[in-house]
Protein backbone atom coordinates (compact mmCIF):
# COMPACT_ATOMS: atom_id res chain seq x y z
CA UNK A 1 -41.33 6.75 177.44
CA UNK A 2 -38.40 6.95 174.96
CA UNK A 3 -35.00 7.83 176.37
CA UNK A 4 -33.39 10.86 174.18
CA UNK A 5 -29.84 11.07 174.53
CA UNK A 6 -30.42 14.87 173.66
CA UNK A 7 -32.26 15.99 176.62
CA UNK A 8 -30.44 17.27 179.25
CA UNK A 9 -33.13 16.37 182.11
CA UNK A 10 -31.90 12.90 181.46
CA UNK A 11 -28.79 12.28 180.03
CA UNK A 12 -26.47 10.76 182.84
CA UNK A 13 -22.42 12.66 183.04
CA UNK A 14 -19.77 11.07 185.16
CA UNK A 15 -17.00 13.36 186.38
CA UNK A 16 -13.93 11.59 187.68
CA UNK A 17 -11.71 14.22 189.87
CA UNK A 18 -9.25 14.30 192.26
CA UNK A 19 -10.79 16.98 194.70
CA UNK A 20 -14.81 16.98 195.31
CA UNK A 21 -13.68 20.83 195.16
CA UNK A 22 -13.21 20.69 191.59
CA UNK A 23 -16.19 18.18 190.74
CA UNK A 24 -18.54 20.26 192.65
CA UNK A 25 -17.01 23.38 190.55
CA UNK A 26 -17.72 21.24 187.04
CA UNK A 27 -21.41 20.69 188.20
CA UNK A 28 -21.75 23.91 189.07
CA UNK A 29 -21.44 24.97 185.39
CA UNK A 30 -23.46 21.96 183.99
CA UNK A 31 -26.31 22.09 186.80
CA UNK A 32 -28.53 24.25 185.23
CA UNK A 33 -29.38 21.98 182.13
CA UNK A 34 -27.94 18.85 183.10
CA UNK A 35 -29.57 17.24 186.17
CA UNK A 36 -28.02 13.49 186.37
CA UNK A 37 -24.25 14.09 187.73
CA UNK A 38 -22.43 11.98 189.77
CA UNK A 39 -18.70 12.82 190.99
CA UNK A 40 -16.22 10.10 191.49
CA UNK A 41 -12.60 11.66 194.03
CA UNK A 42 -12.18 8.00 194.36
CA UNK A 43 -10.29 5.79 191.38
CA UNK A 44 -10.59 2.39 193.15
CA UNK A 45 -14.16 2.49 193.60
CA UNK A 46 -15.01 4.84 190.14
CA UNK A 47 -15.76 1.84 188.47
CA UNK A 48 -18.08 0.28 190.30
CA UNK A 49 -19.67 3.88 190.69
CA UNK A 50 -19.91 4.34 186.87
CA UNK A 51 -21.46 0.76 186.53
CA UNK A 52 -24.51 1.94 188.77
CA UNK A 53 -26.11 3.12 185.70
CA UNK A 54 -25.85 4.06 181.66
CA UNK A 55 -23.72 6.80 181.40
CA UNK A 56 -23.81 8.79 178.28
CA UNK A 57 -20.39 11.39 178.96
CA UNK A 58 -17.15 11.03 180.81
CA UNK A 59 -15.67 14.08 182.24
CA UNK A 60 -11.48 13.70 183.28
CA UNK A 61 -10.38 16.10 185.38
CA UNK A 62 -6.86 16.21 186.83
CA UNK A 63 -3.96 18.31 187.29
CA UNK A 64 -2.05 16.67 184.25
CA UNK A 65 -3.90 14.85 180.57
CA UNK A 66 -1.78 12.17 181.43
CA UNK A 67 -3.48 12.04 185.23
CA UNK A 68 -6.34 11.45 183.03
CA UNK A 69 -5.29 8.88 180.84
CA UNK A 70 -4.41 6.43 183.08
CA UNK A 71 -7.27 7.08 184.92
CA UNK A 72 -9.41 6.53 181.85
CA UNK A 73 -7.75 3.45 181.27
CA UNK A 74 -8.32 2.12 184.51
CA UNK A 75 -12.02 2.89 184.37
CA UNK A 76 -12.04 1.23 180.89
CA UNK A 77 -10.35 -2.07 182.29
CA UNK A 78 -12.14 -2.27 185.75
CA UNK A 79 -15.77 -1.18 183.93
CA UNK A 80 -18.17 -3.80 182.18
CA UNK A 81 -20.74 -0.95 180.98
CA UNK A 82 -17.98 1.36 179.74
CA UNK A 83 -16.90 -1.80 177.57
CA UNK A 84 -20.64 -2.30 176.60
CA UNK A 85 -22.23 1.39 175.75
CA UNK A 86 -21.51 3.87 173.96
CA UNK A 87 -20.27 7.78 175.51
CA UNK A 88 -18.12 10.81 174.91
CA UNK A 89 -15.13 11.14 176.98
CA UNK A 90 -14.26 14.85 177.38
CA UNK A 91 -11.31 15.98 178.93
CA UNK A 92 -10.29 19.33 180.86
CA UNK A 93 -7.14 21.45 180.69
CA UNK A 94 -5.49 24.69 180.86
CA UNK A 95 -3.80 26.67 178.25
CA UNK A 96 -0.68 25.18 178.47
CA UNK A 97 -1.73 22.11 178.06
CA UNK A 98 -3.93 22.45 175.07
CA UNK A 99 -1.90 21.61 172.22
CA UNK A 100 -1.52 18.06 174.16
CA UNK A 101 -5.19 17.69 174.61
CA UNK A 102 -5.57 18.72 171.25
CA UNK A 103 -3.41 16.08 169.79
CA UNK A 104 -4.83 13.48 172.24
CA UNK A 105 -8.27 14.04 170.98
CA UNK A 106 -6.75 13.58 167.65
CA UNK A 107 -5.77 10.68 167.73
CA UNK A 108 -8.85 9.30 169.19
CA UNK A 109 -7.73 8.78 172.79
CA UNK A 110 -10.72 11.34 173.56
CA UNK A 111 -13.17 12.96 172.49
CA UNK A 112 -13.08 16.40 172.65
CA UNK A 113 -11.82 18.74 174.95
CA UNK A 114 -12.49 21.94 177.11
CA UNK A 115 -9.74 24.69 177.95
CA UNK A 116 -11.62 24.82 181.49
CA UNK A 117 -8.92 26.52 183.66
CA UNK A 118 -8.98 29.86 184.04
CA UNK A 119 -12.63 29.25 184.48
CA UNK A 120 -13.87 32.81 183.75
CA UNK A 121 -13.10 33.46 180.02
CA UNK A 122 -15.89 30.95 178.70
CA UNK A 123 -18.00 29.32 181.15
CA UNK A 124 -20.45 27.90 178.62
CA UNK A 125 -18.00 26.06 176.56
CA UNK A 126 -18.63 23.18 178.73
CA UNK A 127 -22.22 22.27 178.94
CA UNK A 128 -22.13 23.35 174.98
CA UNK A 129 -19.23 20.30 174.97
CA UNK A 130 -21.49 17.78 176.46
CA UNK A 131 -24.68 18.97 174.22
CA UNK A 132 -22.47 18.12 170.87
CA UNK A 133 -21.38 14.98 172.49
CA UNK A 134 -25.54 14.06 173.40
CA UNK A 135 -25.34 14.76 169.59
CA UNK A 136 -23.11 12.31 168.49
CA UNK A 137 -24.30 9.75 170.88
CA UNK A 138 -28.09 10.68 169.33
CA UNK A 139 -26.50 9.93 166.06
CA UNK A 140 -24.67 7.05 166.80
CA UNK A 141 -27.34 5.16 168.44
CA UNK A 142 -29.86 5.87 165.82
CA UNK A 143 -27.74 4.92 163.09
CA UNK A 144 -28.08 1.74 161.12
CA UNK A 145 -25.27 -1.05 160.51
CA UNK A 146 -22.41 -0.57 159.16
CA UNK A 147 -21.38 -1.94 155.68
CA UNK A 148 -18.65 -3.89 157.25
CA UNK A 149 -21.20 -5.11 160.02
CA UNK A 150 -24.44 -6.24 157.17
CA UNK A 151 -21.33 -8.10 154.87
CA UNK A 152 -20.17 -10.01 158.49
CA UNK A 153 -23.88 -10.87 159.10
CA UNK A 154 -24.25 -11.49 155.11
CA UNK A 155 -20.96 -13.62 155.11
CA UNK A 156 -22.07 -16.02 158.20
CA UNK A 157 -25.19 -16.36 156.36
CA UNK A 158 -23.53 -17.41 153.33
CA UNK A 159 -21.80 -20.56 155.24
CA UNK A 160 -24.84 -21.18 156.90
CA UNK A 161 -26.37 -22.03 153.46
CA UNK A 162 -23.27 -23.52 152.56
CA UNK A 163 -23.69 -25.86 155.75
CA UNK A 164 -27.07 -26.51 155.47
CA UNK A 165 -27.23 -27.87 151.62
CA UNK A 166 -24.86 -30.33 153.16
CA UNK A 167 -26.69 -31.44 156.03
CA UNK A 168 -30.03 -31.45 153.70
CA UNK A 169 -28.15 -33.96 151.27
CA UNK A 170 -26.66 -35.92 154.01
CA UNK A 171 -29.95 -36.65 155.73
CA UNK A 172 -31.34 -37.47 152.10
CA UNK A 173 -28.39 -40.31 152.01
CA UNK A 174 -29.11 -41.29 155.73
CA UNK A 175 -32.56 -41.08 155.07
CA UNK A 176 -32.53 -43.54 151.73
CA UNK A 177 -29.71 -45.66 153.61
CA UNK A 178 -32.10 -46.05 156.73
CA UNK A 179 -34.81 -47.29 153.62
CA UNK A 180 -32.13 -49.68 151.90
CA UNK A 181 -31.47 -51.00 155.73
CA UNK A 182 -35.23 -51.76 156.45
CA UNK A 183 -35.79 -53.37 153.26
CA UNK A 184 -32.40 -55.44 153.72
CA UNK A 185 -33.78 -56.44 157.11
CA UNK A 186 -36.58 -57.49 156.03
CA UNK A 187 -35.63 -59.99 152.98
CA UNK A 188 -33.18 -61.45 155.43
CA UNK A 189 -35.55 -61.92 158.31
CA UNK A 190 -37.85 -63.49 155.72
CA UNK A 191 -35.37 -66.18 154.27
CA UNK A 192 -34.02 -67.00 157.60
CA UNK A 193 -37.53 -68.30 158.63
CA UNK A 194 -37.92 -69.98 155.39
CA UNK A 195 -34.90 -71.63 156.45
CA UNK A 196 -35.67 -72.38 159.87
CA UNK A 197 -39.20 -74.20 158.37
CA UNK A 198 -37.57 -76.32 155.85
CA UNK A 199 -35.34 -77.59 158.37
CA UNK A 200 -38.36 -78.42 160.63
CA UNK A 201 -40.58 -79.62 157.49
CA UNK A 202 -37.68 -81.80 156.59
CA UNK A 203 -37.21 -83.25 160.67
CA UNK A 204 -33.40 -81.69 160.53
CA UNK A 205 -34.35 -81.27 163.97
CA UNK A 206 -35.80 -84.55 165.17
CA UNK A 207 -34.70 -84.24 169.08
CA UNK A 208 -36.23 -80.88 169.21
CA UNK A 209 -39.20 -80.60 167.38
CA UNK A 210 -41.65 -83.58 166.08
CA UNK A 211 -43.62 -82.32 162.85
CA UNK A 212 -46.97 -84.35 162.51
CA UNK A 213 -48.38 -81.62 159.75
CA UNK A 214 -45.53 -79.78 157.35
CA UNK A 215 -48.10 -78.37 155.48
CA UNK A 216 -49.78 -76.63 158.12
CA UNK A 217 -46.11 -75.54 159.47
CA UNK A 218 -45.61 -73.99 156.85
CA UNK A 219 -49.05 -72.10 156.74
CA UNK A 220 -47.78 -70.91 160.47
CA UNK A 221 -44.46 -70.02 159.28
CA UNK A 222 -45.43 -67.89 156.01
CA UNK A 223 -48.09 -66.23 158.51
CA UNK A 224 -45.59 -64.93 160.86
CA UNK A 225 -43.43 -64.10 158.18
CA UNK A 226 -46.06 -61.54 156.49
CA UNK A 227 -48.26 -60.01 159.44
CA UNK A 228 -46.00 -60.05 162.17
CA UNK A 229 -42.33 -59.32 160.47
CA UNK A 230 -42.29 -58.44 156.67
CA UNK A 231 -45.31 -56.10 156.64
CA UNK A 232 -44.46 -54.00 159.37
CA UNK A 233 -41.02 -53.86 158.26
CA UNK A 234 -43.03 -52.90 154.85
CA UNK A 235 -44.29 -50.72 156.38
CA UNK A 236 -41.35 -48.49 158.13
CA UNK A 237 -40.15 -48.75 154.82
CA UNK A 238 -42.65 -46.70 153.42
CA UNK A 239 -43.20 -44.21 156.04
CA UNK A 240 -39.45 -43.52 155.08
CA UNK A 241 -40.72 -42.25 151.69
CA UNK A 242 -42.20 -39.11 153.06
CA UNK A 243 -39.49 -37.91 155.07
CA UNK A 244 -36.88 -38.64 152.05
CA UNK A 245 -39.25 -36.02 150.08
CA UNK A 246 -39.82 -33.26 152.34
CA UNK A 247 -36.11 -33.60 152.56
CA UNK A 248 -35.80 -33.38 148.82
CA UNK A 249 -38.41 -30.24 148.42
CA UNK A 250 -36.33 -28.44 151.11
CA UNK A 251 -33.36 -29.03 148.91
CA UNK A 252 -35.09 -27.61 145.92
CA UNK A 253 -36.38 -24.82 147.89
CA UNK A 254 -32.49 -24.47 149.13
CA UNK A 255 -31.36 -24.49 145.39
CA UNK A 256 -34.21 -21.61 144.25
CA UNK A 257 -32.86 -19.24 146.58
CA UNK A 258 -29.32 -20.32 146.41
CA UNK A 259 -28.80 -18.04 143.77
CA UNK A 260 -29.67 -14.98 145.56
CA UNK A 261 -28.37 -15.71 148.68
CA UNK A 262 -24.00 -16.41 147.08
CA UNK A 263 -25.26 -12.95 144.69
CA UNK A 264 -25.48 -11.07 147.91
CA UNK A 265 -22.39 -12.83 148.94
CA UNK A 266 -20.62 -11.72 146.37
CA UNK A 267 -21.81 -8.25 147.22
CA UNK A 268 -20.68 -8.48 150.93
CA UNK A 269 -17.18 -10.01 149.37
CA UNK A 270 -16.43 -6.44 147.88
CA UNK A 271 -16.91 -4.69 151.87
CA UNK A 272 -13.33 -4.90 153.00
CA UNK A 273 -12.63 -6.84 156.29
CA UNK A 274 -10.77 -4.55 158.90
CA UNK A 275 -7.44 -5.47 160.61
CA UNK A 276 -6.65 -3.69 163.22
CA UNK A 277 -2.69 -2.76 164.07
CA UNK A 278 -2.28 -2.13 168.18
CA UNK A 279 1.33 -0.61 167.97
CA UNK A 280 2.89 2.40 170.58
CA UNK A 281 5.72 3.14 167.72
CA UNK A 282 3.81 4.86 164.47
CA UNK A 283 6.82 3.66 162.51
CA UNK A 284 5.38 0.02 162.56
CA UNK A 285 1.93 1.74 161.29
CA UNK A 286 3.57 2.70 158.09
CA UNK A 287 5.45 -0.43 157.73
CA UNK A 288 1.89 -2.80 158.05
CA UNK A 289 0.45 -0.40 155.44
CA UNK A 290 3.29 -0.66 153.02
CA UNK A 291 3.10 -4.52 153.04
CA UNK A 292 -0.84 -4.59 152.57
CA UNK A 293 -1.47 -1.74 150.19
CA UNK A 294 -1.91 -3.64 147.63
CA UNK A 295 -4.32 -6.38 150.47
CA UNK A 296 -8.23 -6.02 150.15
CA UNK A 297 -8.21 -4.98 154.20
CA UNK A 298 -8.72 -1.86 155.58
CA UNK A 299 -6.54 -0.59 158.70
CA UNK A 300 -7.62 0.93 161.50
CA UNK A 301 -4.35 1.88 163.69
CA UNK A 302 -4.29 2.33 167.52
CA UNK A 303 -0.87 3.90 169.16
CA UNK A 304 -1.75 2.09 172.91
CA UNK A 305 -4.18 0.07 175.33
CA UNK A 306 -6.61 3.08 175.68
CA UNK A 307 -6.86 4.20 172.36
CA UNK A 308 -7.50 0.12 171.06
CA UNK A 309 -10.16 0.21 173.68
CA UNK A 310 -11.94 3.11 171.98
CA UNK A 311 -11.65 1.87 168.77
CA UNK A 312 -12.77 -1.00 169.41
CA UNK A 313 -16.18 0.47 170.84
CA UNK A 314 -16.65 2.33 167.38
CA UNK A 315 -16.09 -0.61 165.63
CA UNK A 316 -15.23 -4.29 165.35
CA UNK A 317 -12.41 -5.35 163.04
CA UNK A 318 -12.29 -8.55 161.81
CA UNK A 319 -8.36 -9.55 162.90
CA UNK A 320 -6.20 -7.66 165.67
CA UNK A 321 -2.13 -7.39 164.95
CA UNK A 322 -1.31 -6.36 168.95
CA UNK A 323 2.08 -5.41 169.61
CA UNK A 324 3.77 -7.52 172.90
CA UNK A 325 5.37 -4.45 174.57
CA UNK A 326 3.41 -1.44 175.22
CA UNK A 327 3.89 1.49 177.97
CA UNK A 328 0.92 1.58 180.69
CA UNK A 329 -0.83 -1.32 178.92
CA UNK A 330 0.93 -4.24 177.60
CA UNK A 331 -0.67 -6.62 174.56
CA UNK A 332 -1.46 -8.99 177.13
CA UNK A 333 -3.43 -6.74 179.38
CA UNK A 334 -5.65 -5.82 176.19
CA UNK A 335 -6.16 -9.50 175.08
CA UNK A 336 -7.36 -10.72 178.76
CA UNK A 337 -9.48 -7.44 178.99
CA UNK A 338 -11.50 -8.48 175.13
CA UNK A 339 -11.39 -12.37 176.18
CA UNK A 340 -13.37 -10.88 179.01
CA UNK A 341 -16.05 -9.09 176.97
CA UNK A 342 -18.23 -10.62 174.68
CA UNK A 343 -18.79 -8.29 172.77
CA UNK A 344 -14.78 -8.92 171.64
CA UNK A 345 -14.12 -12.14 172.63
CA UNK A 346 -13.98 -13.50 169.29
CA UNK A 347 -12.14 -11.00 167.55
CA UNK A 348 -8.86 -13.19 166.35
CA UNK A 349 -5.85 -11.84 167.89
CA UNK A 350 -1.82 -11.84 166.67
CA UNK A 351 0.65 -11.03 168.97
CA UNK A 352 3.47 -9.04 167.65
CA UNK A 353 6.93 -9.79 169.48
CA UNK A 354 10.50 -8.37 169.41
CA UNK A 355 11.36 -11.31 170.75
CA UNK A 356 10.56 -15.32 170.69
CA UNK A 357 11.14 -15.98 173.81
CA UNK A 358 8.62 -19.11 174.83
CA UNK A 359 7.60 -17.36 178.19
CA UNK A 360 6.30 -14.78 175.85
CA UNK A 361 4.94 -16.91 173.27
CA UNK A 362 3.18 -18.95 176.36
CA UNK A 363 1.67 -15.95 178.31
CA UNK A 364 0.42 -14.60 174.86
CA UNK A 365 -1.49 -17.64 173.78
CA UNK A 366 -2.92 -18.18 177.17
CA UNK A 367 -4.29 -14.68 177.40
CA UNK A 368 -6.16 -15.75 174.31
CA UNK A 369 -3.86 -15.03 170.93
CA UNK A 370 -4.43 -17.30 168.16
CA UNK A 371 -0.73 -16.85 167.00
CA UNK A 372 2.63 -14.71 167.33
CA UNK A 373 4.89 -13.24 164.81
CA UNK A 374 8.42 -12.01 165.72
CA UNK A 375 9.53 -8.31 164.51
CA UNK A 376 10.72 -7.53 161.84
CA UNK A 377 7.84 -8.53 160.38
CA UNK A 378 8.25 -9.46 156.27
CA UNK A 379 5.46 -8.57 153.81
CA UNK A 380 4.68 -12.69 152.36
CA UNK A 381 4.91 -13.87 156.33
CA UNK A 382 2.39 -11.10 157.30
CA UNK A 383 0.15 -11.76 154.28
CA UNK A 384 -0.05 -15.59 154.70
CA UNK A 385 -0.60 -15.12 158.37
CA UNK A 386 -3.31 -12.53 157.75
CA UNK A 387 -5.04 -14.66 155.09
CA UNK A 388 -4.75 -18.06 157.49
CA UNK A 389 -6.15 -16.02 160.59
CA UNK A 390 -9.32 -15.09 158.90
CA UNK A 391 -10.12 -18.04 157.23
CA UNK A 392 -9.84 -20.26 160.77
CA UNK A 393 -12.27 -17.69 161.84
CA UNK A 394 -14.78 -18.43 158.94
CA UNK A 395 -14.62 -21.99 159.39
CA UNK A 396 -17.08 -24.22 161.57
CA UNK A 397 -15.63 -24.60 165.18
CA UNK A 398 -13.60 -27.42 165.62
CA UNK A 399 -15.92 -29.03 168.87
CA UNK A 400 -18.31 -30.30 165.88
CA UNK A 401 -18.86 -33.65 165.16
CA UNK A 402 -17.02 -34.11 161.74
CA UNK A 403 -20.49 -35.48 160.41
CA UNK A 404 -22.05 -32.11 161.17
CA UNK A 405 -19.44 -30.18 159.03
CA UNK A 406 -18.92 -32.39 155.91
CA UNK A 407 -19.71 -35.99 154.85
CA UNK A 408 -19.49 -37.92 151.94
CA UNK A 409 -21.31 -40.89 153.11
């Protein structure tokens, strides 16, 4: 039976509380159309709670929002499925802290909110909450791929044709190089037992060998020669041929759709790769946007740790700028927690520093940054940097044997 993320009977909600009071309160006013509800009081074991099974909406509720965003961020660092699947994260608050949970949800630290306390002025605001978030998630999970995720796919097939006309015309050389070999082998193989006959015919080696008949050495010799060397050899030679022009058809095969294959290229070329800006000070936000307005990229800004986390499950930029020094989360603790995942493991990540110290420039690369850049930043050095990045991504991993990348032999 098909799962729909719409019906209440089955969709799974996690509430993570302080007090099983106020959990048990929550389910009370979700109970009668939600069934699957589990309660976490406990944050050192929540994530190993939450990972018991797909959970489809996250519901924070503590005394303060910002109770509940480090709590979220724990659960986001300590949780594989929470890195993996897709929910709504919906948050709880009173009046007075509304305009906060507002501005949170905003900025896409969560997803929506629920003035919950008092409890008596609207008590179906929250199961309405988690039926638009079912919504979303129905949407979400139904939808197809993204431009920017077909023109990825579309670009890695590109290079893949791109590698494979190479390998096709390389095996042609090897192929007609293994052919040139045989045929080589042979003619040699052939004169050196001419050679060898003479010199018996003509008694060059008297303390060896004592010819009584040359002419029927010779016979022998030219026998040998023809069955047992030169026609098989022949004969490799020739079973060469076929090989060499299935090779050949798939290279005309390659070149037919060639065409099609770079227009579509071209096509995915005009889909703007994403770079992503980690930052806590929106100043630096405006600053990366002045120096690539003018940059085929688009920019997808996150102001901390838990907010890049969430981004990063709606989407999948193509380069990460991660600022060094960041409150509750620092730029390292992000880059060990995507080296971790694989869904984001091989995202390319910058490190942005204040400083150059090497302890910093060390722990950065070991968490798994592909390069630093030192604050201020300048508009060529960022461009350059961008531009190098993303191309080292493109290209064919370095592990490769250089004769499976290019070859002009």
């Amino acid at each position: 039976m098909t799962r729909d993320p719409t019906d209440g009977s089955t969709a799974s909600i996690f509430i993570a509380t302080e007090k099983m009071l106020t959990g048990e309160l929550i389910r009370k006013y979700l109970k009668d159309e939600f069934e699957n509800i589990q309660i976490s009081v406990d944050p050192f074991s929540a994530a190993a709670t939450y990972d018991l099974q797909r959970r489809d909406v996250l519901i924070l509720a503590y005394k303060s929002l910002e109770e509940s965003k480090s709590h979220h961020l724990e659960l986001h660092r300590d949780s594989l499925e929470m890195q993996k699947q897709a929910h709504r994260t919906l948050i709880l608050c009173d009046k007075m802290q509304a305009q906060t949970a507002y501005e949170y949800c905003r900025d896409g630290i969560f997803d929506d909110y629920v003035l919950f306390w008092p409890t008596n002025y609207d008590a179906s605001r929250l199961p309405l909450a988690v039926h638009q978030a079912m919504r979303e998630l129905s949407a979400l999970r139904e939808a197809g791929p993204t431009p920017l995720e077909f023109a990825t796919q579309v670009r890695a097939l590109v290079d893949l044709e791109a590698l494979r006309d190479r390998q096709v015309a390389q095996g042609i050389r090897q192929i007609e190089a293994t052919g040139r070999t045989i045929a080589q082998g042979a003619e040699e193989i052939g004169q050196a037992l001419e050679s060898f006959s003479q010199r018996l015919v003509q008694g060059d080696m008297p303390d060896l060998v004592e010819v009584r008949n040359a002419n029927g050495l010779e016979q022998a010799f030219a026998e040998l020669k023809q069955v047992h060397i030169v026609g098989p050899l022949q004969g490799m030679t020739e079973s060469v041929e076929p090989l060499k022009q299935w090779s050949t058809g798939l290279k005309q095969v390659g070149t037919a759709h060639g065409a099609s294959i770079q227009a579509i290229g071209a096509l995915a070329g005009r889909v703007r790769q994403t770079v992503m800006v980690v930052d806590d000070e929106k100043l630096q936000f405006e600053l990366v946007s002045k120096m690539l307005i003018a940059e085929p990229y688009s920019l997808i800004f996150a102001t901390g740790g838990l907010e890049a986390m969430k981004r990063l499950r709606q989407t999948r930029p193509d380069i990460l700028l991660m600022d060094y020094k960041m409150p509750k989360m620092d730029g390292v603790e992000i880059i060990r927690w995507m080296k971790a995942s694989s869904r984001y493991s091989s995202i390319p990540i910058v490190m942005i520093t204040s400083h150059s110290e090497e302890s910093i420039v060390e722990d950065s690369l070991k968490a798994g940054a592909v390069d630093f850049m030192v604050k201020p930043l300048c508009q060529k050095g960022l461009i350059a940097k961008i531009r190098e990045v993303l191309a080292a991504a493109k290209a064919p991993p370095s592990h490769q044997p250089a004769d499976l990348v290019e070859s002009d032999v």
